[in-house]
PDB file of N, CA and C in Angstrom:
ATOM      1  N   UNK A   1      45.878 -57.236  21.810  1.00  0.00           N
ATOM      2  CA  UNK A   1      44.897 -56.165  21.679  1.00  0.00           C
ATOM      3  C   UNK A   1      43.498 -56.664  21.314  1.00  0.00           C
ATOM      4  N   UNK A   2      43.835 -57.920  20.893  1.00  0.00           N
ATOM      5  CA  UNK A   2      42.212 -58.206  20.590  1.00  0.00           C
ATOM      6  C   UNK A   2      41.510 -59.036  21.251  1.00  0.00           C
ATOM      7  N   UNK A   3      40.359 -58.860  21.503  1.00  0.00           N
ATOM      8  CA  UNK A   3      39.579 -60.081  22.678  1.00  0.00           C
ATOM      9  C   UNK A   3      40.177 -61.017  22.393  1.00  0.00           C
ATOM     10  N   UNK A   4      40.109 -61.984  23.868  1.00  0.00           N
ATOM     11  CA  UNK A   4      40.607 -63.148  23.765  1.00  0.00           C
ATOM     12  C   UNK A   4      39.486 -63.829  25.340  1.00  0.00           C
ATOM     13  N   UNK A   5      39.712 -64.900  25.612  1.00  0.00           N
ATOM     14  CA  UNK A   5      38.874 -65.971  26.664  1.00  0.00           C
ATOM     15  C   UNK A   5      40.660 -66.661  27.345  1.00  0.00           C
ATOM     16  N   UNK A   6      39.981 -65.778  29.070  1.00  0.00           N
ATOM     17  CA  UNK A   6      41.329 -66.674  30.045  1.00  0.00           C
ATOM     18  C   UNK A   6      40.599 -67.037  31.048  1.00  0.00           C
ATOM     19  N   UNK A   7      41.059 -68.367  31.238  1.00  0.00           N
ATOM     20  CA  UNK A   7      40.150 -69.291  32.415  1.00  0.00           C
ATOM     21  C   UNK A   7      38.724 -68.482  32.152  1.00  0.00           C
ATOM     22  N   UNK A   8      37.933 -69.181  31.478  1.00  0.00           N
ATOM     23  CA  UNK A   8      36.887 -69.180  30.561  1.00  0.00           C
ATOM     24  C   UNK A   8      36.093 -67.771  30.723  1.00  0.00           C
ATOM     25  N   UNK A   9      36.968 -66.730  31.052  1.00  0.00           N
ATOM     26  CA  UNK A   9      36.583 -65.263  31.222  1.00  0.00           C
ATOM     27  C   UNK A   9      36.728 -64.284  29.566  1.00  0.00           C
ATOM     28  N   UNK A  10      35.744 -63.606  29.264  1.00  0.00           N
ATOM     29  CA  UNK A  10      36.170 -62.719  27.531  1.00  0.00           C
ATOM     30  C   UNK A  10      36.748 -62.100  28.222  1.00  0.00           C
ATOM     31  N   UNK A  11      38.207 -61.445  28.181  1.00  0.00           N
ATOM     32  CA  UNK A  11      39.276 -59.961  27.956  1.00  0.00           C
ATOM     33  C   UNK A  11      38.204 -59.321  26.988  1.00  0.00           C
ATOM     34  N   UNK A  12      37.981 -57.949  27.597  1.00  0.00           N
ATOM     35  CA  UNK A  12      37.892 -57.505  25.948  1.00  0.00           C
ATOM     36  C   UNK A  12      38.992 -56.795  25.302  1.00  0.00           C
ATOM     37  N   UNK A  13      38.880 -56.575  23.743  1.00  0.00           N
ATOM     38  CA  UNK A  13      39.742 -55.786  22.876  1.00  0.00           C
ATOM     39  C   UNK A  13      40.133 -54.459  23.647  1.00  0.00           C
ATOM     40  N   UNK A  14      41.380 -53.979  23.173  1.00  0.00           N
ATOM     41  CA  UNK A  14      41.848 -52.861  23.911  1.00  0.00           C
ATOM     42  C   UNK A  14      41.553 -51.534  22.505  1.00  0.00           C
ATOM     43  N   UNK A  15      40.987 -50.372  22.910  1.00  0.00           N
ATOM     44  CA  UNK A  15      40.412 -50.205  22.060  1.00  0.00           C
ATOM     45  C   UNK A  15      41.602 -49.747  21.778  1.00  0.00           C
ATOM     46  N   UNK A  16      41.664 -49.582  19.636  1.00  0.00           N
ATOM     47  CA  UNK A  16      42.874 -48.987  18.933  1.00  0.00           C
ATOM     48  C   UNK A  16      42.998 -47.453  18.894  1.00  0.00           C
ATOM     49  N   UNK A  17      44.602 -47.027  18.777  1.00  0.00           N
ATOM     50  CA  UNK A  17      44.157 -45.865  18.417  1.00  0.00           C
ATOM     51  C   UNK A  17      44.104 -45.559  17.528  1.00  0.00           C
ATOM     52  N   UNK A  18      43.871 -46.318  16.163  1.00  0.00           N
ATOM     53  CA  UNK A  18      43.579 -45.496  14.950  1.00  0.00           C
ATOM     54  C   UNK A  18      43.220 -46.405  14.306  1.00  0.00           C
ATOM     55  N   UNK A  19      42.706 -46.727  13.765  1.00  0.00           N
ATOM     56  CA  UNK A  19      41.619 -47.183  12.651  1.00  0.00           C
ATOM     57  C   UNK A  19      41.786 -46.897  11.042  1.00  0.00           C
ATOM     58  N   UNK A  20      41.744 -47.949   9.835  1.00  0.00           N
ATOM     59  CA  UNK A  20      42.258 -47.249   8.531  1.00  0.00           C
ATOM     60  C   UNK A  20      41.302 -48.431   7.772  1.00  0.00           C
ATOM     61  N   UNK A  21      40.977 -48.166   6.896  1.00  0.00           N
ATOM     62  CA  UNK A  21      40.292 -48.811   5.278  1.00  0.00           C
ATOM     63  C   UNK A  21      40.759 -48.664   3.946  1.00  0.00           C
ATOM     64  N   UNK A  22      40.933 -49.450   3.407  1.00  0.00           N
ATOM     65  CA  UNK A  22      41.388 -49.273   1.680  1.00  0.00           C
ATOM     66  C   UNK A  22      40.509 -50.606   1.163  1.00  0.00           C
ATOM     67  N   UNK A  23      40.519 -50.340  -0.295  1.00  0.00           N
ATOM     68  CA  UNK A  23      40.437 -51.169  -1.218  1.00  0.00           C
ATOM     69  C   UNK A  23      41.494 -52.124  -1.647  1.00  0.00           C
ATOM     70  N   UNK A  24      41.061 -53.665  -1.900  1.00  0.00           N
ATOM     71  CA  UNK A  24      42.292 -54.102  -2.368  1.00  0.00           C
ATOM     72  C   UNK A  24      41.666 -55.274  -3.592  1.00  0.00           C
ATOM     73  N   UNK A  25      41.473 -55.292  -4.733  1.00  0.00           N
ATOM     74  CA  UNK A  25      41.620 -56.413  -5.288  1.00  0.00           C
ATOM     75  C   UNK A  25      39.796 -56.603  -5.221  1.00  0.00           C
ATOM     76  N   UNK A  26      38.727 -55.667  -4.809  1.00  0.00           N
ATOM     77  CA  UNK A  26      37.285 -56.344  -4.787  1.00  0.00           C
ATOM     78  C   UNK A  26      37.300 -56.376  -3.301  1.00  0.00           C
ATOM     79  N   UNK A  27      37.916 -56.127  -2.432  1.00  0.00           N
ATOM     80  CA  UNK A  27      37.720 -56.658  -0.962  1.00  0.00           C
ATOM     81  C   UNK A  27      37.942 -55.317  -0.482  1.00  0.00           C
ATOM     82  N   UNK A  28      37.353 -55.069   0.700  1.00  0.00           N
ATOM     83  CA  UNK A  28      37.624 -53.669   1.622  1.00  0.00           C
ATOM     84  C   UNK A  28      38.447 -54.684   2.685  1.00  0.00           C
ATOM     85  N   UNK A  29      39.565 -54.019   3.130  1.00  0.00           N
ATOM     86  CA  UNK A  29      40.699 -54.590   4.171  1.00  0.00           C
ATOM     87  C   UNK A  29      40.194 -52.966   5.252  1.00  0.00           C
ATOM     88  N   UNK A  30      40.098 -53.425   6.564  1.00  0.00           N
ATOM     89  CA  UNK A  30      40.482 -52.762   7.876  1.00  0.00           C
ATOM     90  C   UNK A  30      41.333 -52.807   8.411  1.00  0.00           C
ATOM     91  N   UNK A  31      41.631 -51.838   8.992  1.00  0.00           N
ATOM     92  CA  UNK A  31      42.855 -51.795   9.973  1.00  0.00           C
ATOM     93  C   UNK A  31      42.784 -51.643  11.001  1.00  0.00           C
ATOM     94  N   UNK A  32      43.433 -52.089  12.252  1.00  0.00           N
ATOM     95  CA  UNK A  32      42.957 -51.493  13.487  1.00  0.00           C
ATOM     96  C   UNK A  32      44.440 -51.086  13.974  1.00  0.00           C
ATOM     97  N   UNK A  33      44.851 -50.305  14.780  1.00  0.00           N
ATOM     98  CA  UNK A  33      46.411 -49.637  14.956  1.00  0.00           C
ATOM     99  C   UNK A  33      47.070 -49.504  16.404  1.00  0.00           C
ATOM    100  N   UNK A  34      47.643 -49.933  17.098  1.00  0.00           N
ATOM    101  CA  UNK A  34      47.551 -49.569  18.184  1.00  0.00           C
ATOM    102  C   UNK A  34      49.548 -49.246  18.292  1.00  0.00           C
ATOM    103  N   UNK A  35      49.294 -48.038  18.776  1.00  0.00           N
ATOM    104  CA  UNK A  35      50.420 -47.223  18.562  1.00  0.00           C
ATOM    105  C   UNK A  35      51.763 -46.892  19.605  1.00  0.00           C
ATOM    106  N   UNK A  36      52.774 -46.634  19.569  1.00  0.00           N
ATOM    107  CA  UNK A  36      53.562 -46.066  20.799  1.00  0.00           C
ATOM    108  C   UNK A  36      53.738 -47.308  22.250  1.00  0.00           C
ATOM    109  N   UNK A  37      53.859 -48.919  21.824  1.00  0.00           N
ATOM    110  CA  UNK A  37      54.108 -49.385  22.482  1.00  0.00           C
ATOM    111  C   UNK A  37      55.608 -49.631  22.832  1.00  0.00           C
ATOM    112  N   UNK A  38      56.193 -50.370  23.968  1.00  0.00           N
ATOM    113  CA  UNK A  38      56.882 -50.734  24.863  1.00  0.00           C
ATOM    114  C   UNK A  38      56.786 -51.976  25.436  1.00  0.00           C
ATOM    115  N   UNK A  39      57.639 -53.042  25.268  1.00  0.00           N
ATOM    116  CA  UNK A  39      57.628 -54.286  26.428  1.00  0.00           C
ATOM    117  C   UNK A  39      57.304 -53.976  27.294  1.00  0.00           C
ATOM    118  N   UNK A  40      56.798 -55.020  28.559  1.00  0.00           N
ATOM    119  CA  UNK A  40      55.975 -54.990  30.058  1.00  0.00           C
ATOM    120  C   UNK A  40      57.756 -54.628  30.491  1.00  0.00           C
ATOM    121  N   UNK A  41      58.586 -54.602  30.420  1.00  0.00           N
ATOM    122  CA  UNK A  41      59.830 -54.564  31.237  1.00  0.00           C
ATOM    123  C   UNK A  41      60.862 -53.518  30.580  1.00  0.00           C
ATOM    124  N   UNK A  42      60.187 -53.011  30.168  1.00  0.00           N
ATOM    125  CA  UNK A  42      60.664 -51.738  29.556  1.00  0.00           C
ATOM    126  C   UNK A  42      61.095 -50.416  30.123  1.00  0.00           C
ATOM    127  N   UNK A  43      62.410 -49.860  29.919  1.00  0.00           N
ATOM    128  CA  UNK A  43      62.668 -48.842  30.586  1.00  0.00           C
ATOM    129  C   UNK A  43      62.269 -47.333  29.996  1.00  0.00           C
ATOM    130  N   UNK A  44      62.007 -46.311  30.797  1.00  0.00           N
ATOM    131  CA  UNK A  44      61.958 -45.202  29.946  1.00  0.00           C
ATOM    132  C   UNK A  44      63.030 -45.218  28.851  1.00  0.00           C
ATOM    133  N   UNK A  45      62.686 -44.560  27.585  1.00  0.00           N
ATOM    134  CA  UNK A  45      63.270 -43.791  26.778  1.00  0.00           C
ATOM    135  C   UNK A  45      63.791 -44.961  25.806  1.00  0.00           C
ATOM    136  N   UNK A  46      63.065 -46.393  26.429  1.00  0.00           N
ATOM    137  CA  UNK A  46      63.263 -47.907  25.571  1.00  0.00           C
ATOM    138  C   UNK A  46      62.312 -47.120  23.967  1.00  0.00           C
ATOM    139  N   UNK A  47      62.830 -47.817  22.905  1.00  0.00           N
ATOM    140  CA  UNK A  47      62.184 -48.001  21.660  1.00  0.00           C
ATOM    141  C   UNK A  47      60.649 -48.811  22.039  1.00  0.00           C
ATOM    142  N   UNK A  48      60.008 -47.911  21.106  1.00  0.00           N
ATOM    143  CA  UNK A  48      58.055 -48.225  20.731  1.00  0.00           C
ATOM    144  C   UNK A  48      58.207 -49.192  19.888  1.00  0.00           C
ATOM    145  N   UNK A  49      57.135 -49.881  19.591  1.00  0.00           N
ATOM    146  CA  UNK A  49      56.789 -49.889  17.920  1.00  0.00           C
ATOM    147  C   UNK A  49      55.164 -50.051  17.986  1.00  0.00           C
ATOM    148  N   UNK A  50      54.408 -50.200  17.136  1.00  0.00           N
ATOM    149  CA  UNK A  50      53.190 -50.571  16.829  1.00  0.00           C
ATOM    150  C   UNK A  50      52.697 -52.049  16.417  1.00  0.00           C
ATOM    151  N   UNK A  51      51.155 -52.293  16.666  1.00  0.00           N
ATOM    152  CA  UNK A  51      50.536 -53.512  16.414  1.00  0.00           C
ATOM    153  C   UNK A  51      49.568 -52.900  15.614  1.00  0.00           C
ATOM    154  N   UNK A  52      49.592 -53.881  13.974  1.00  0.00           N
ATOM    155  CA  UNK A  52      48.615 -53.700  13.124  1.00  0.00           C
ATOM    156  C   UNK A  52      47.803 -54.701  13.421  1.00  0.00           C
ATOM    157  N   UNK A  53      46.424 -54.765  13.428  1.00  0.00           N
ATOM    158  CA  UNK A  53      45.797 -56.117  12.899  1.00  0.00           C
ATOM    159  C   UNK A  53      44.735 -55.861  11.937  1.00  0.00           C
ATOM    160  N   UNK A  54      45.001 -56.803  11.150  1.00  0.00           N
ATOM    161  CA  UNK A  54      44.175 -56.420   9.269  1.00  0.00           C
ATOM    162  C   UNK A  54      43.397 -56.664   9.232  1.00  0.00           C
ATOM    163  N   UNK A  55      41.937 -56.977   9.275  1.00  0.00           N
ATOM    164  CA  UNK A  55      41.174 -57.716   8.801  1.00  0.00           C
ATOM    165  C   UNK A  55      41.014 -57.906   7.470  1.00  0.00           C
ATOM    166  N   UNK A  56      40.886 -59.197   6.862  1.00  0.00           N
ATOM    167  CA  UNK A  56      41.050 -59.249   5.344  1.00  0.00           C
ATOM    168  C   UNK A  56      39.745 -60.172   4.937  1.00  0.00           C
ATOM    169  N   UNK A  57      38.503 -59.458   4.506  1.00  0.00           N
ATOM    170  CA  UNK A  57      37.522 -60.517   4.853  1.00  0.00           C
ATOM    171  C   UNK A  57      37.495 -61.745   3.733  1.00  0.00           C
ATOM    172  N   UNK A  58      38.989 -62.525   3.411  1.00  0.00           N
ATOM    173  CA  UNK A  58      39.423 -63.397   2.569  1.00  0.00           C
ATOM    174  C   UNK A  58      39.559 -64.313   3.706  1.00  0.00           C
ATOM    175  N   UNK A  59      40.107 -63.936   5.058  1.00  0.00           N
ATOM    176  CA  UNK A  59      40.732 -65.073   5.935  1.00  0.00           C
ATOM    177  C   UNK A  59      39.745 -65.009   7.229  1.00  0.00           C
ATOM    178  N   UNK A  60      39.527 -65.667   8.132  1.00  0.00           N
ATOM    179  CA  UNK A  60      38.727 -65.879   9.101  1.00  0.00           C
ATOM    180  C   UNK A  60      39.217 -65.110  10.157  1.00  0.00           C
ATOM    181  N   UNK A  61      40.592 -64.380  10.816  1.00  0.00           N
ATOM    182  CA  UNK A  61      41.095 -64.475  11.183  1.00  0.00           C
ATOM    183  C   UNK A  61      42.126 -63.020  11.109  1.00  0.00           C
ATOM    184  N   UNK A  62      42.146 -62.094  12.226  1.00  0.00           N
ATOM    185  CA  UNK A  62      43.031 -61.252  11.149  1.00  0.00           C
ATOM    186  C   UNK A  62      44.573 -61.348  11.015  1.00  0.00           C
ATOM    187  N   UNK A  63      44.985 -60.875  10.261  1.00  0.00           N
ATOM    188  CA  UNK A  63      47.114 -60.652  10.611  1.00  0.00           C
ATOM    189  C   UNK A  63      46.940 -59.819  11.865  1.00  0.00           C
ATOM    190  N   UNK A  64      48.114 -60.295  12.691  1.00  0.00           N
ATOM    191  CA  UNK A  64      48.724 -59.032  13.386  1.00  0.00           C
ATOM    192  C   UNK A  64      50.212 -59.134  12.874  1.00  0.00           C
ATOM    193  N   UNK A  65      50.574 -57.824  12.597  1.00  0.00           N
ATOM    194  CA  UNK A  65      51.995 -57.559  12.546  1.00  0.00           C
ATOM    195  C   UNK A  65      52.400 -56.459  13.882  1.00  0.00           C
ATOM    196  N   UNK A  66      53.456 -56.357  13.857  1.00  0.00           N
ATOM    197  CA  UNK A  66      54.298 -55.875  14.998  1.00  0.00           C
ATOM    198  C   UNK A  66      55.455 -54.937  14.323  1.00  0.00           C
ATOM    199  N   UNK A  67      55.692 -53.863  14.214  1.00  0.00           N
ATOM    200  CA  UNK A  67      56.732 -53.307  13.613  1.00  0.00           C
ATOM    201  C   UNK A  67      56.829 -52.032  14.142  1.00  0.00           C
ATOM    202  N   UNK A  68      58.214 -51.568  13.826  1.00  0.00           N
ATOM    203  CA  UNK A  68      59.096 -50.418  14.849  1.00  0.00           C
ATOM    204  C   UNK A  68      59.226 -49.765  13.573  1.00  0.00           C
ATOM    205  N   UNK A  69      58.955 -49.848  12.217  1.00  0.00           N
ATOM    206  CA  UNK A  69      58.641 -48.936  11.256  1.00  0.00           C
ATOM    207  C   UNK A  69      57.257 -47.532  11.510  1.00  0.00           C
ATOM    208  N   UNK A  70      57.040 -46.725  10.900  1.00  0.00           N
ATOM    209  CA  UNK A  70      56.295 -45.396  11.282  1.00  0.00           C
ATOM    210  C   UNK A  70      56.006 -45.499  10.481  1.00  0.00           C
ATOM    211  N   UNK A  71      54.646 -46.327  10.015  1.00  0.00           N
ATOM    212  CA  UNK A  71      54.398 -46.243   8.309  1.00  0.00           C
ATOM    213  C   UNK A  71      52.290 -46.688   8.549  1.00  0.00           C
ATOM    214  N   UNK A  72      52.136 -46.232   7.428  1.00  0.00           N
ATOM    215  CA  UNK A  72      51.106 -46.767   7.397  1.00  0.00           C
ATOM    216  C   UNK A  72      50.292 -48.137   7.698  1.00  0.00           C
ATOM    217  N   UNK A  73      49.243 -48.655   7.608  1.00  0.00           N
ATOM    218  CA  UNK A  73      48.783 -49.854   7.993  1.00  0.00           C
ATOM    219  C   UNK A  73      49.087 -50.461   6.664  1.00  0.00           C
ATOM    220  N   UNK A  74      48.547 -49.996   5.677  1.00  0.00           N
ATOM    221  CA  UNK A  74      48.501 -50.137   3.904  1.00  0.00           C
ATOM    222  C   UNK A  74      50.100 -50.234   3.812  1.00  0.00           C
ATOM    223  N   UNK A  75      50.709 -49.867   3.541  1.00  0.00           N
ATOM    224  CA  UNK A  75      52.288 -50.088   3.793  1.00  0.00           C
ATOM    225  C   UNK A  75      52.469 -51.072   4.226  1.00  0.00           C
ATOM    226  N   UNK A  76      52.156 -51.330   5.505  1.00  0.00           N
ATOM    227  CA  UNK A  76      52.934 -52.101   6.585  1.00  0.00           C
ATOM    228  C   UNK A  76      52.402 -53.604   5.860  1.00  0.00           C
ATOM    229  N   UNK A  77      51.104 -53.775   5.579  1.00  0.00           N
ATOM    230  CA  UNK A  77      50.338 -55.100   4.900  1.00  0.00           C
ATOM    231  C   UNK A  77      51.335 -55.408   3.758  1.00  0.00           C
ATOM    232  N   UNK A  78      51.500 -54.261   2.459  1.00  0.00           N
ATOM    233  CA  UNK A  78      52.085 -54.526   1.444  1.00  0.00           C
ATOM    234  C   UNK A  78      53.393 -55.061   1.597  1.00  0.00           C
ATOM    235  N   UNK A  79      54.227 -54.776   2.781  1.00  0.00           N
ATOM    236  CA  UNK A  79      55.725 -54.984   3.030  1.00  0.00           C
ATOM    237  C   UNK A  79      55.955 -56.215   2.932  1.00  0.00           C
ATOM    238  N   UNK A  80      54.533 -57.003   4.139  1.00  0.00           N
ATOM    239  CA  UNK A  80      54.504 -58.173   4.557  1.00  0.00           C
ATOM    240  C   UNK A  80      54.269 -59.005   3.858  1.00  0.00           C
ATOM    241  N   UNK A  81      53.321 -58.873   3.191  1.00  0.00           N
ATOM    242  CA  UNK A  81      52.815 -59.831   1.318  1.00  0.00           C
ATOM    243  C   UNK A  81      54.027 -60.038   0.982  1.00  0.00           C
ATOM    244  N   UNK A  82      54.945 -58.755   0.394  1.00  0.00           N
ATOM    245  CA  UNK A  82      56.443 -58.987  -0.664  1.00  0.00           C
ATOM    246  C   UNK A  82      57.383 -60.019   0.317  1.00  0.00           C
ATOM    247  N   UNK A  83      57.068 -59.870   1.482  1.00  0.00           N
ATOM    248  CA  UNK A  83      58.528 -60.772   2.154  1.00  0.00           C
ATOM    249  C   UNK A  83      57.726 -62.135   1.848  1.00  0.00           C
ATOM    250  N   UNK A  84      56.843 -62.591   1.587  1.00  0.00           N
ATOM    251  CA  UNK A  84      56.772 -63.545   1.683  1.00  0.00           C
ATOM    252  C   UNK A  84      57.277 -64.294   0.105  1.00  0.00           C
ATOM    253  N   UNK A  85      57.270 -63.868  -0.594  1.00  0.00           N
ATOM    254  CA  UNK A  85      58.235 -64.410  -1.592  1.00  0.00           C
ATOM    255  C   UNK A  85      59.714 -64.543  -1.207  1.00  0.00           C
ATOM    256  N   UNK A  86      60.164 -63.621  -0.749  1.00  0.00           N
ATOM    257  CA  UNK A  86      61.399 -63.849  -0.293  1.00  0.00           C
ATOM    258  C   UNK A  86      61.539 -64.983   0.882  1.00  0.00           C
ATOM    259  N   UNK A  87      60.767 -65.240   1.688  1.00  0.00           N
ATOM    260  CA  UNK A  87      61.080 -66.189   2.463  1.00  0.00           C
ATOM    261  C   UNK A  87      60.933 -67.255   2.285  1.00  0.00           C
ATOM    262  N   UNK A  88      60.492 -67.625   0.964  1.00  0.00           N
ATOM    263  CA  UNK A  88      60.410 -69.207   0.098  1.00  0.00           C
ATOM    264  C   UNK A  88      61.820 -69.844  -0.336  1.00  0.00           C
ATOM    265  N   UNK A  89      62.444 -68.733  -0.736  1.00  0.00           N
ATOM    266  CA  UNK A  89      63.946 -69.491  -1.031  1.00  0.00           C
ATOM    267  C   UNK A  89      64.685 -69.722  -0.140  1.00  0.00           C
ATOM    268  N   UNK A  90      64.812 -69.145   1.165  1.00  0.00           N
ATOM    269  CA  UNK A  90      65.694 -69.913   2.342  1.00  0.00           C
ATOM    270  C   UNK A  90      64.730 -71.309   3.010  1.00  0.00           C
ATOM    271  N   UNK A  91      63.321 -70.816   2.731  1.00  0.00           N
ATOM    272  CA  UNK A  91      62.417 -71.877   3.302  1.00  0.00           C
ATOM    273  C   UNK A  91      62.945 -73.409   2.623  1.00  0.00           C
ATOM    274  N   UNK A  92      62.917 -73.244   0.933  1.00  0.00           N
ATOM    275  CA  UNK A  92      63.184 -74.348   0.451  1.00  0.00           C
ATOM    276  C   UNK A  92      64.554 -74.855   0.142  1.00  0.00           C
ATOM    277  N   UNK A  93      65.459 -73.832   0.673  1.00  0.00           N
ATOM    278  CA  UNK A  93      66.691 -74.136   0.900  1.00  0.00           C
ATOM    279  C   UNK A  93      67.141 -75.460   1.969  1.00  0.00           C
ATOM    280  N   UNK A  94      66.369 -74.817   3.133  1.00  0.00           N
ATOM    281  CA  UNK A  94      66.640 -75.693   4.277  1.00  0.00           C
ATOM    282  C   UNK A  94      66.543 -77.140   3.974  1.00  0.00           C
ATOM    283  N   UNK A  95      65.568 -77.775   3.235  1.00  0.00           N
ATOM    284  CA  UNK A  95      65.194 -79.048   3.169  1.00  0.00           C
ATOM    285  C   UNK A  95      65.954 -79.856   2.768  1.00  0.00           C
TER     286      UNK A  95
END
């Protein structure tokens, strides 16, 4: 969904359909939302889900998440923060 450069051409961004802002910590975080998707090979009546992408003006760069949850952008960010504690102990398991 977001600009990108193919064979040295700009795509542009596909515009979102919804848009969100909060406060977090001293920083304003954006949201951009793009809603009610489907794989390219997707059959009718296949499962959606949505693409968040955050801007967090901490990182250069924004998150995109991908989720088949119906939840907010603010939600969907907070979910993703908490798993990441959890994914340290199988991380440092493996080694």
């Amino acid at each position: 969904p977001l600009p990108k450069t193919y064979n040295a051409r700009l795509l542009p961004a596909t515009p979102p359909d919804a848009e969100d802002v909060w406060e977090y910590e001293g920083r304003t975080i954006r949201a951009q939302i793009w809603q009610n998707l489907v794989g390219s090979k997707a059959k009718p009546g296949s499962p959606s889900f949505q693409i968040v992408a955050i801007h967090d003006p901490k990182y250069a760069d924004p998150l995109l998440l991908a989720s088949n949850l119906v939840a907010e952008a603010q939600v969907l960010w907070f979910l993703y923060k908490d798993r990441w504690a959890i994914e340290q102990v199988p991380l440092a398991g493996k080694t």
